[in-house]
Protein backbone atom coordinates (compact mmCIF):
# COMPACT_ATOMS: atom_id res chain seq x y z
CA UNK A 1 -131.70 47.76 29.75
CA UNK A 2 -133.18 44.14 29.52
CA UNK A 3 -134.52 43.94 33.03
CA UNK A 4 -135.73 47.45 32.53
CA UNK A 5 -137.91 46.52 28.47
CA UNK A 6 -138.55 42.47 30.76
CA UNK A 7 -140.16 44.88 33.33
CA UNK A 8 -141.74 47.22 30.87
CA UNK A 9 -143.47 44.66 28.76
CA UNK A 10 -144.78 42.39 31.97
CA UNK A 11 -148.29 43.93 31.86
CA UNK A 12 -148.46 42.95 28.44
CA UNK A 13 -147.25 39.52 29.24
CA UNK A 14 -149.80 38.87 32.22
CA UNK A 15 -152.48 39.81 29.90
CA UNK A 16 -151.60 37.45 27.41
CA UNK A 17 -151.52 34.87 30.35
CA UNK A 18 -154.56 35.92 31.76
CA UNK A 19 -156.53 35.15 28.25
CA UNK A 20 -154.82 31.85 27.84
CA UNK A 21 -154.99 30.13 31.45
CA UNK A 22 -153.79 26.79 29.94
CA UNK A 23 -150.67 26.00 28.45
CA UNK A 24 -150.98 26.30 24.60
CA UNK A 25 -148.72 23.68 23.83
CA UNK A 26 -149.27 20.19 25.77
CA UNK A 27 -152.68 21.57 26.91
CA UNK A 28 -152.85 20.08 30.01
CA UNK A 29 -150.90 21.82 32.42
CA UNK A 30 -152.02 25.87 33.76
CA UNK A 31 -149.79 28.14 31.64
CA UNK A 32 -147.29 30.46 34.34
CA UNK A 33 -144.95 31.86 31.57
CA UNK A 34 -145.26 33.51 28.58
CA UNK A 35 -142.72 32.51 25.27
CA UNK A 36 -141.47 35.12 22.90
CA UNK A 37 -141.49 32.91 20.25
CA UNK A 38 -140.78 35.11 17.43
CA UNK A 39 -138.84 37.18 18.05
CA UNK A 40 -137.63 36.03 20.62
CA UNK A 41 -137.53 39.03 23.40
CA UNK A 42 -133.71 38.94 23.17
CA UNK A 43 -133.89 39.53 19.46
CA UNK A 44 -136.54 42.38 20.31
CA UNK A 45 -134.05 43.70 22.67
CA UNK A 46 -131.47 43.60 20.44
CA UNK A 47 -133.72 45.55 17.31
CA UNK A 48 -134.66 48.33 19.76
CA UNK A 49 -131.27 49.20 20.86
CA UNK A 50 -130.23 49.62 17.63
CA UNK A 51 -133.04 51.51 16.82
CA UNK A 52 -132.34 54.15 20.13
CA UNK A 53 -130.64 56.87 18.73
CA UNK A 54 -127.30 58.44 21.14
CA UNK A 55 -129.55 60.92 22.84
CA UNK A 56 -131.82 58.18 23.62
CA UNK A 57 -129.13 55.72 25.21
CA UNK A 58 -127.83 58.57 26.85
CA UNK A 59 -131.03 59.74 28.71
CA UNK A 60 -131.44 56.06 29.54
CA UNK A 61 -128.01 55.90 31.33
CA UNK A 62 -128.10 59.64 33.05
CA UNK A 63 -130.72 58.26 35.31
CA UNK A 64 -129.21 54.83 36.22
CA UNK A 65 -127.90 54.75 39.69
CA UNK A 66 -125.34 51.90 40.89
CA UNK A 67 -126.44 52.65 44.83
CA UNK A 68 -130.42 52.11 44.57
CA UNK A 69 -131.69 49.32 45.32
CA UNK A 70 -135.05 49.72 43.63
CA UNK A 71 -134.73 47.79 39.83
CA UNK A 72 -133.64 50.60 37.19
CA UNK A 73 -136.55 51.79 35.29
CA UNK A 74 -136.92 53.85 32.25
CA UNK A 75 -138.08 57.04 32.02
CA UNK A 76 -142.29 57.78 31.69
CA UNK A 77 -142.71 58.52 27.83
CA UNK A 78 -139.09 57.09 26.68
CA UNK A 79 -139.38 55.98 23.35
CA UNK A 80 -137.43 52.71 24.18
CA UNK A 81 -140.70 51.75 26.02
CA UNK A 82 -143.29 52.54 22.84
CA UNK A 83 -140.22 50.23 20.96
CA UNK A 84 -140.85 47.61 23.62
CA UNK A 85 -144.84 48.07 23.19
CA UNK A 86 -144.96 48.12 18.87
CA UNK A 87 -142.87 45.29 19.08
CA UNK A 88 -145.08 42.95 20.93
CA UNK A 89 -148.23 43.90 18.68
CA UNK A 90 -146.98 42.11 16.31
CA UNK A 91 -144.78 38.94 17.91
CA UNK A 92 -145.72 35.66 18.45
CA UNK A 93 -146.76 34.67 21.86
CA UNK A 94 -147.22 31.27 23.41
CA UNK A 95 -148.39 30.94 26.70
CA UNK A 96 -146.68 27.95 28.33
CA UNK A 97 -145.81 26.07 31.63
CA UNK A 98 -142.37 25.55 32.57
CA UNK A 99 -141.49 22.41 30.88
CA UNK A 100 -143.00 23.23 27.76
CA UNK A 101 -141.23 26.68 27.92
CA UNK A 102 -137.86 24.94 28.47
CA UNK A 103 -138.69 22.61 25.38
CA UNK A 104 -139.49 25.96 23.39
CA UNK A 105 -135.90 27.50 23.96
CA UNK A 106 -134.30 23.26 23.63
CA UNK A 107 -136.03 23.36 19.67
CA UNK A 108 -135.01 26.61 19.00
CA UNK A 109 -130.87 26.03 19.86
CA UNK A 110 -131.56 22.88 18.18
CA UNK A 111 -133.03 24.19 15.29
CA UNK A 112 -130.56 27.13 15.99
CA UNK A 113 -127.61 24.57 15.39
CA UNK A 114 -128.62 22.53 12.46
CA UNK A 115 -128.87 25.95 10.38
CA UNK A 116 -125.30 26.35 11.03
């Protein structure tokens, strides 16, 4: 269901990138990812699963099929994808290049640890 919401939300991730060509934190280098900084897309993951209700998950999982090779996709119209879609109107974005992105996720376990 990750992959599936990761693939769901990639048009809105290229758009951000598209609009912000340069990385938006050193500023130098062309931006090629995208950081959920809050929350972070695991987190968003996370808050839409528990929002699914068991009908939901279920018609999620009554398409999946272990023998295709094409990536598992969900359903045109599933609510799970307007989740994945409200969610990003309102997160924080930062459109980074790889070494900044890595030093995103380094802070936040650091940051992550010195709470505990």
């Amino acid at each position: 269901l990750d992959r599936a919401l990761r693939d769901a939300a990639h048009p809105i991730i290229s758009s951000y990138r598209a609009i912000h060509p340069v990385c938006e934190r050193c500023g130098i280098n062309p931006s090629n990812e995208v950081d959920h900084v809050f929350p972070e897309f695991n987190v968003m993951v996370t808050q839409i699963i528990q929002t699914l209700s068991p009908l939901h998950v279920e018609e999620i999982f009554s398409r999946f099929n272990w023998l295709d090779k094409e990536p598992f996709s969900l359903p045109s119209g599933h609510v799970a994808l307007q989740l994945i879609d409200d969610a990003h109107q309102t997160a924080i974005l930062q459109a980074v290049c790889k070494p900044c992105h890595v030093l995103n996720g380094n802070e936040r376990r650091r940051y992550a640890k010195e709470k505990c």
